[in-house]
PDB file of N, CA and C in Angstrom:
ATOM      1  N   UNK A   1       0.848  -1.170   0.000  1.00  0.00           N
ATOM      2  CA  UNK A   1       0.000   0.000   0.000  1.00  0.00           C
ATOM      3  C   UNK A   1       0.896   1.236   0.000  1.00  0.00           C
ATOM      4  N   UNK A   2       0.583   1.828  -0.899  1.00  0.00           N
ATOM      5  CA  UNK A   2       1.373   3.313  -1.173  1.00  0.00           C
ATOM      6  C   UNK A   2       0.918   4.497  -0.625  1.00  0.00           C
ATOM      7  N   UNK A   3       0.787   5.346   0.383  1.00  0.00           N
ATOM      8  CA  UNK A   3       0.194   6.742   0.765  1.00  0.00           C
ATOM      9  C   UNK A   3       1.053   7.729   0.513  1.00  0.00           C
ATOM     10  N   UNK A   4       0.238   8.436   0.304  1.00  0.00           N
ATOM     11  CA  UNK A   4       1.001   9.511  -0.312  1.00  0.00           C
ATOM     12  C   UNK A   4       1.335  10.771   0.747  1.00  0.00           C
ATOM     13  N   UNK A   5       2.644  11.535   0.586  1.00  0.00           N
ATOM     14  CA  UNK A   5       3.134  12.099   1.788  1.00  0.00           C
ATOM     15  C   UNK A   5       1.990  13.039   2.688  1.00  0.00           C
ATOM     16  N   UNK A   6       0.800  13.741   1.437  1.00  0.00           N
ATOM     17  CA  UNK A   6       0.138  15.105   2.410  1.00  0.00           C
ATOM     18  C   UNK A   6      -0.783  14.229   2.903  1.00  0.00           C
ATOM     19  N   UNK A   7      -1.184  12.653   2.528  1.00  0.00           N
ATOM     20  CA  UNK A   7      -2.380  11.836   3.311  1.00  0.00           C
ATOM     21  C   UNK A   7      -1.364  11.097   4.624  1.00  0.00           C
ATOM     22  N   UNK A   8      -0.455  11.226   4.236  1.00  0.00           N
ATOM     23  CA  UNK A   8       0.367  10.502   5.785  1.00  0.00           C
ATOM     24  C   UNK A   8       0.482  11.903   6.824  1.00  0.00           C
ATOM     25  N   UNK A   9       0.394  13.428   6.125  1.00  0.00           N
ATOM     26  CA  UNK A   9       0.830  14.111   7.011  1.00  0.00           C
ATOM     27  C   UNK A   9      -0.583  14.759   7.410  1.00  0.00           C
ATOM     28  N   UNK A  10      -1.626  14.136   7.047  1.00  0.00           N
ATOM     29  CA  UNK A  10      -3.016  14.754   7.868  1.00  0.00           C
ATOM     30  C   UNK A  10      -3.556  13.579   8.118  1.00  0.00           C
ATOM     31  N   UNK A  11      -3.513  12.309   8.239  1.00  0.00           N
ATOM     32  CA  UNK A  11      -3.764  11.452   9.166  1.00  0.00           C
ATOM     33  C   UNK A  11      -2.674  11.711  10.434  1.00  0.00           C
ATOM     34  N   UNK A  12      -1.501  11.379  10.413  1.00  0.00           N
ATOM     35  CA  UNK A  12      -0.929  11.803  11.731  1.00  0.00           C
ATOM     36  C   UNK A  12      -1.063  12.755  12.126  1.00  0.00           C
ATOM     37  N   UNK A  13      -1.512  13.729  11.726  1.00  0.00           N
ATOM     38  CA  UNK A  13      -2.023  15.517  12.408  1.00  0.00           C
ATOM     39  C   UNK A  13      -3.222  14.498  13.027  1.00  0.00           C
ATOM     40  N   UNK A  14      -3.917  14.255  12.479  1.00  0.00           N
ATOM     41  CA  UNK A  14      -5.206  13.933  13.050  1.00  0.00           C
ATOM     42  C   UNK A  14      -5.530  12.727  13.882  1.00  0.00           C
ATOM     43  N   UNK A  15      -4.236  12.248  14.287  1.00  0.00           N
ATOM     44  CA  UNK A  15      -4.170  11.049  15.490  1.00  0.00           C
ATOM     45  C   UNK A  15      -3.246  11.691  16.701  1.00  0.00           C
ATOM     46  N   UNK A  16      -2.333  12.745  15.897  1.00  0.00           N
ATOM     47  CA  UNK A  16      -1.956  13.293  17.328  1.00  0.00           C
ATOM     48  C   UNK A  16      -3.173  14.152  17.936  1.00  0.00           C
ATOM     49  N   UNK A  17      -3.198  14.458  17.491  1.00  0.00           N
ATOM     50  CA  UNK A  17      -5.052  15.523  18.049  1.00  0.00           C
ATOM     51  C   UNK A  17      -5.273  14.685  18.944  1.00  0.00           C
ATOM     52  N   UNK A  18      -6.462  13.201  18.379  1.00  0.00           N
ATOM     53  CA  UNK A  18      -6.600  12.281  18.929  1.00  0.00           C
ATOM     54  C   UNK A  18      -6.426  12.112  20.495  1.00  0.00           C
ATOM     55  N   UNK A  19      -4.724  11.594  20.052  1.00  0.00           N
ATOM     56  CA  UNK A  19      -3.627  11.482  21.275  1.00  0.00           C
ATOM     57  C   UNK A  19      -3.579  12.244  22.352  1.00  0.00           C
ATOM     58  N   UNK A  20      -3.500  13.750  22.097  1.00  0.00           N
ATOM     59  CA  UNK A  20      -3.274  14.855  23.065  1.00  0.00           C
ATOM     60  C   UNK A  20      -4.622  14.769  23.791  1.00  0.00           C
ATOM     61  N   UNK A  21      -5.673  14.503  23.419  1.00  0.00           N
ATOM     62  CA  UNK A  21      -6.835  15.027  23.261  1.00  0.00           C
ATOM     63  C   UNK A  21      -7.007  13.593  24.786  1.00  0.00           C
ATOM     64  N   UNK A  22      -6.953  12.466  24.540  1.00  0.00           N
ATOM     65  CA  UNK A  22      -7.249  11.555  25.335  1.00  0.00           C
ATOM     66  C   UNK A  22      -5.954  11.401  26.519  1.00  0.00           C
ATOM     67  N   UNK A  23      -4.938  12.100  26.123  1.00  0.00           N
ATOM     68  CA  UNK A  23      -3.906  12.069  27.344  1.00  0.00           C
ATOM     69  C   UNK A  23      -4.383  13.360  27.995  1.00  0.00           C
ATOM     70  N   UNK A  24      -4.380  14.452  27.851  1.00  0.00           N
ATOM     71  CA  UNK A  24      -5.120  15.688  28.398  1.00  0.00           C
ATOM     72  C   UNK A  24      -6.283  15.287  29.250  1.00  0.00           C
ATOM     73  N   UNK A  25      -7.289  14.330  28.535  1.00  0.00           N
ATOM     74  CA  UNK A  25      -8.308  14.203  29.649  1.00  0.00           C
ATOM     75  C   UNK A  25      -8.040  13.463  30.696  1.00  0.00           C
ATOM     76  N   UNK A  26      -6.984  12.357  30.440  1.00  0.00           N
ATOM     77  CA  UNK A  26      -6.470  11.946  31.647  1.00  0.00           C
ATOM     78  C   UNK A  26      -5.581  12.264  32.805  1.00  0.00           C
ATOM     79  N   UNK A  27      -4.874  13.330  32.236  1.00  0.00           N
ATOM     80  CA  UNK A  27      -4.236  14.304  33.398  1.00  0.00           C
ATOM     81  C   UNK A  27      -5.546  14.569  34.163  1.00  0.00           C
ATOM     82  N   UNK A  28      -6.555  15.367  33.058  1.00  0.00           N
ATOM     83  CA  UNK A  28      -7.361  16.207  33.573  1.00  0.00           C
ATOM     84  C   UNK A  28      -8.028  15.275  35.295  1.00  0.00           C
ATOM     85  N   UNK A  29      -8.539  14.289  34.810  1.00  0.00           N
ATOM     86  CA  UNK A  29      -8.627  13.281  35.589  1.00  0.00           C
ATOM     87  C   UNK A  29      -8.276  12.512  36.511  1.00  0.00           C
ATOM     88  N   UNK A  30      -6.989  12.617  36.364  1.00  0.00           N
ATOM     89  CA  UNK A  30      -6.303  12.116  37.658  1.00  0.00           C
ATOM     90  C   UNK A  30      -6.707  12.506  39.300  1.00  0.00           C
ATOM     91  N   UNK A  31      -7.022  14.078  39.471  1.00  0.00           N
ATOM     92  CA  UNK A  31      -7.077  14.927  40.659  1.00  0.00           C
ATOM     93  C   UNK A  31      -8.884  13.995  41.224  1.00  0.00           C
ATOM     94  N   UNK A  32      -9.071  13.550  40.089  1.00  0.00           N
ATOM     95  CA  UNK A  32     -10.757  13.004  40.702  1.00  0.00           C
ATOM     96  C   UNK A  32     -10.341  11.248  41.948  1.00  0.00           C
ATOM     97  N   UNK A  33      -9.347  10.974  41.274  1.00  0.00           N
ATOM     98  CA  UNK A  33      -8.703   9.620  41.422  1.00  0.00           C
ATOM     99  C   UNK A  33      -8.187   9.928  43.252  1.00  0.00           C
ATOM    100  N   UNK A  34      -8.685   9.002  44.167  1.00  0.00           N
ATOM    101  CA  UNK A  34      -8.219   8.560  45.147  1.00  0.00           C
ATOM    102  C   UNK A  34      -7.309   7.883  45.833  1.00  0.00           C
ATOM    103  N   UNK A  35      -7.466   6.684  45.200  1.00  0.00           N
ATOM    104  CA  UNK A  35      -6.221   5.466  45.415  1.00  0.00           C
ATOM    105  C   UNK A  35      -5.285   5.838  44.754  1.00  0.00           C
ATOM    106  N   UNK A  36      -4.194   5.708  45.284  1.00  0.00           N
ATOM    107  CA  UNK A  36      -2.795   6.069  44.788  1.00  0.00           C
ATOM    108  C   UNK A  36      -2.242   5.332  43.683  1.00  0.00           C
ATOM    109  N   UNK A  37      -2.778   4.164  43.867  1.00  0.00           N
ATOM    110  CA  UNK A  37      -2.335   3.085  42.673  1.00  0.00           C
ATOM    111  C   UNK A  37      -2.653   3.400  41.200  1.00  0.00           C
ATOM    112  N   UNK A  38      -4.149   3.310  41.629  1.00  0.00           N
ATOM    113  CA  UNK A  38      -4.808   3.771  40.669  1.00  0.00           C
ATOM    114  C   UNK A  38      -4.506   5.249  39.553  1.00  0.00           C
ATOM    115  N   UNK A  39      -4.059   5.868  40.579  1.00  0.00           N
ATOM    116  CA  UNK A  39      -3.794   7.602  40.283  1.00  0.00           C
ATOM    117  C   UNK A  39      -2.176   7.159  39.118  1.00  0.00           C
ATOM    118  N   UNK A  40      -1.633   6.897  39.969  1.00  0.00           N
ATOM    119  CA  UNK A  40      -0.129   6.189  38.857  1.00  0.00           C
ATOM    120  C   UNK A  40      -0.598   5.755  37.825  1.00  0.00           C
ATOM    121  N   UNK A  41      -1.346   4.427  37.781  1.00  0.00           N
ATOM    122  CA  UNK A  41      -1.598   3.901  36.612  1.00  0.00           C
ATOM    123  C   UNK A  41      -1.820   5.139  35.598  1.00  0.00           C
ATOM    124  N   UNK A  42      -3.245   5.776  36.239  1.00  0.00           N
ATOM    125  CA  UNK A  42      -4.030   6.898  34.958  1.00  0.00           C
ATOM    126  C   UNK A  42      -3.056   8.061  34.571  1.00  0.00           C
ATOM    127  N   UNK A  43      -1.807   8.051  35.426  1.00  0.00           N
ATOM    128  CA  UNK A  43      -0.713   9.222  34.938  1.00  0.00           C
ATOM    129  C   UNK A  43       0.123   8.396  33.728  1.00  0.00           C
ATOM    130  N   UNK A  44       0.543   7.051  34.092  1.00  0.00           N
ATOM    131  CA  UNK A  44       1.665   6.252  33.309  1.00  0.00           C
ATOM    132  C   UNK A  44       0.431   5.806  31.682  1.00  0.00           C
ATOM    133  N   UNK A  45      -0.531   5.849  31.795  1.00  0.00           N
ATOM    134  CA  UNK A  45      -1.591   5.620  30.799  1.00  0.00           C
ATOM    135  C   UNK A  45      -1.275   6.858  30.422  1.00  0.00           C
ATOM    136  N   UNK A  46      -1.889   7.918  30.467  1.00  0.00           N
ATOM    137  CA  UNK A  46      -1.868   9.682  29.949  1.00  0.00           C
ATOM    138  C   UNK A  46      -0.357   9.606  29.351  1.00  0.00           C
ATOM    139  N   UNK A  47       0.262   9.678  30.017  1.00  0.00           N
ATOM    140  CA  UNK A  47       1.384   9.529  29.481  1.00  0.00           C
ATOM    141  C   UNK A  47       2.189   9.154  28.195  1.00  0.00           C
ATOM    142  N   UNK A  48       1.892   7.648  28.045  1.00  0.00           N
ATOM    143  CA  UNK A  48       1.784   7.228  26.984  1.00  0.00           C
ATOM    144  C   UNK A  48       1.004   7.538  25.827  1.00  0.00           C
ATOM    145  N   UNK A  49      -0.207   8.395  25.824  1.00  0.00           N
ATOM    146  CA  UNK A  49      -0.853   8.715  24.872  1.00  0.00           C
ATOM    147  C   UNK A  49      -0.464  10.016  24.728  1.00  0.00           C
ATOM    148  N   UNK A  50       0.299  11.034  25.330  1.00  0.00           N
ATOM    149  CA  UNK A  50       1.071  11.567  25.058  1.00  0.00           C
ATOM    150  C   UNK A  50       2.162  11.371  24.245  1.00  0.00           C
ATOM    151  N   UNK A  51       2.994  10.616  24.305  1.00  0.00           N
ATOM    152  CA  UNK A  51       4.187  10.017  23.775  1.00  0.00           C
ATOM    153  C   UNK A  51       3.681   9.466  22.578  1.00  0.00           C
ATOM    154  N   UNK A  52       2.748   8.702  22.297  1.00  0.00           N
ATOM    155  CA  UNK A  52       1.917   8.474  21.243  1.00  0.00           C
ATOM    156  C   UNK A  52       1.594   9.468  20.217  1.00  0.00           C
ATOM    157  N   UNK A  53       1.048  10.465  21.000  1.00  0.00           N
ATOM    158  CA  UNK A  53       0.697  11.652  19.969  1.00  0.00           C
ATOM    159  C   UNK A  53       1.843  12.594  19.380  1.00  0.00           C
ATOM    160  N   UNK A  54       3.136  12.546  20.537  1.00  0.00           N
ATOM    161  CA  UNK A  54       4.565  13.304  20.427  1.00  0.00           C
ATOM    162  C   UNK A  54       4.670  12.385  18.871  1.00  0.00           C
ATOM    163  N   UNK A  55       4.919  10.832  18.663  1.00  0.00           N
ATOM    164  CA  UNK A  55       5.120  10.651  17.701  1.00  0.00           C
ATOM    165  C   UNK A  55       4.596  10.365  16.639  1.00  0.00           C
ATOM    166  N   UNK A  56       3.071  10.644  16.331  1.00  0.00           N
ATOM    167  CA  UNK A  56       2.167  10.646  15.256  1.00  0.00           C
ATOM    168  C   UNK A  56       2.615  12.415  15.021  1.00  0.00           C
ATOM    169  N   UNK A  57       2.622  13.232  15.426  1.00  0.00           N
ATOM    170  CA  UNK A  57       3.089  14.622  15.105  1.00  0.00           C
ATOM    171  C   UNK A  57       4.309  14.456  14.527  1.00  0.00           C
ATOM    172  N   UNK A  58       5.511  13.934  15.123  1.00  0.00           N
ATOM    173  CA  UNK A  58       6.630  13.825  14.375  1.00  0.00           C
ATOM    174  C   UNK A  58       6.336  13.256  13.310  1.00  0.00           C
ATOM    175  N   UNK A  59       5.836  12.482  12.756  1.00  0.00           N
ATOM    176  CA  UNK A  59       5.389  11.818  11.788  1.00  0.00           C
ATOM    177  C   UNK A  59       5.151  12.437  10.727  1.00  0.00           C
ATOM    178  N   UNK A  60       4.109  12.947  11.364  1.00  0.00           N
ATOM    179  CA  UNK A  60       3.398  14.266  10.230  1.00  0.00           C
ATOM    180  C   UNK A  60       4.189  15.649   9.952  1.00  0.00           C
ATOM    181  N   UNK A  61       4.825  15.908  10.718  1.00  0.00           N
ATOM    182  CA  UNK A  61       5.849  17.233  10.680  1.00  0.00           C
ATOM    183  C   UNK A  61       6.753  16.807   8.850  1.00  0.00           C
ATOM    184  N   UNK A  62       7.635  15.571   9.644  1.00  0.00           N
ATOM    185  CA  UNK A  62       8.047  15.126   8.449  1.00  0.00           C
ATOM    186  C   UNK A  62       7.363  14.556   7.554  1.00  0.00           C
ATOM    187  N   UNK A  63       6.692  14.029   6.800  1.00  0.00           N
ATOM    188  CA  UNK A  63       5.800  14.028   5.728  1.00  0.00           C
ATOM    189  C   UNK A  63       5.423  15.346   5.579  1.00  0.00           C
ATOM    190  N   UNK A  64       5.376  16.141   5.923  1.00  0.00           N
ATOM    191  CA  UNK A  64       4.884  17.638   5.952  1.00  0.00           C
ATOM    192  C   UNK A  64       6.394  18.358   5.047  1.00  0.00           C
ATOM    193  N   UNK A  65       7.344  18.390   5.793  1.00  0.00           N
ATOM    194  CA  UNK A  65       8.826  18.758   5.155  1.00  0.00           C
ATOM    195  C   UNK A  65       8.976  17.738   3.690  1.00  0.00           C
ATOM    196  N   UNK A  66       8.873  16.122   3.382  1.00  0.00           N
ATOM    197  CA  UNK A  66       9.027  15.603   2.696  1.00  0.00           C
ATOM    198  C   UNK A  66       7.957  15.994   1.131  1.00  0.00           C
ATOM    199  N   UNK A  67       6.872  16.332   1.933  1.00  0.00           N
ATOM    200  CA  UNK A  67       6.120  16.809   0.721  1.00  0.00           C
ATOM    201  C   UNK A  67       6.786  18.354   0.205  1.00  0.00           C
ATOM    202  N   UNK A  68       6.691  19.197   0.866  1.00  0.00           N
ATOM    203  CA  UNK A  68       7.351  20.409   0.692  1.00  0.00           C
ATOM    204  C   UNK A  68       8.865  20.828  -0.010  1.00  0.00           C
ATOM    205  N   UNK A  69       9.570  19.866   0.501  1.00  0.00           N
ATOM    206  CA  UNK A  69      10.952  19.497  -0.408  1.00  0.00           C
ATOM    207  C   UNK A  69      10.902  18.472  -1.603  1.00  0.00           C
ATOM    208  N   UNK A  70       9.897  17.951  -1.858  1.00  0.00           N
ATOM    209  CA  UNK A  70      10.205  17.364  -3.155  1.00  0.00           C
ATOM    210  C   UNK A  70       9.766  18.064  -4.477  1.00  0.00           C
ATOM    211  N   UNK A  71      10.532  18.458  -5.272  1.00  0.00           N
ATOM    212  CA  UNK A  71      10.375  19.146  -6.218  1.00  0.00           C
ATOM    213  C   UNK A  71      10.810  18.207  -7.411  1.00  0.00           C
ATOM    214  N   UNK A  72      10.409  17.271  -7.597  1.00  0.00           N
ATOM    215  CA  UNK A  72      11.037  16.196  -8.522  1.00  0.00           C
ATOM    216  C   UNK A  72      12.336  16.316  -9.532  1.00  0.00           C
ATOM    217  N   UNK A  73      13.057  16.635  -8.742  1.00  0.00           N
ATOM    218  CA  UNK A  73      14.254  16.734  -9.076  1.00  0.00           C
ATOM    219  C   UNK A  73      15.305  15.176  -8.926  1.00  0.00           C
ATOM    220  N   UNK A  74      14.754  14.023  -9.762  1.00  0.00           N
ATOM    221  CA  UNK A  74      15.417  12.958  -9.885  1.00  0.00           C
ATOM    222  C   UNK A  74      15.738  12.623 -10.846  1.00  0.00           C
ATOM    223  N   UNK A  75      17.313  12.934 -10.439  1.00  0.00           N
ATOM    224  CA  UNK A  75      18.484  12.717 -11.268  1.00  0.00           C
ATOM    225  C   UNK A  75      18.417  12.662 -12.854  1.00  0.00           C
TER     226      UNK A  75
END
């Protein structure tokens, strides 16, 4: 399957969204959380969907530069 760079770089725009979007509510969430255990888990979860979204953005940044620099200039 072939995608093409500006559909790789607005699907990953649009999963980091996603990402931020569901790690944000879980920060947001945490302060509701009692048990301590529990409270870790929903930070080390957030977290990761953070880190998730850090790299669906990188993703898209570059596909973003890769579309922008190719000027078909091969050889």
């Amino acid at each position: 399957m072939k995608l093409s760079a500006q559909m790789t770089m607005v699907v990953g725009a649009i999963f980091a969204v996603i990402c931020f979007s569901v790690a944000v509510n879980g920060f947001m969430s945490v302060g509701e959380i009692t048990d301590p255990k529990i409270a870790a888990d929903a930070r080390g979860s957030s977290w990761f969907w953070a880190f998730l979204g850090a790299v669906a953005l990188t993703f898209a940044v570059v596909s973003w530069w890769m579309a922008r620099n190719e000027k078909g200039d091969r050889g």
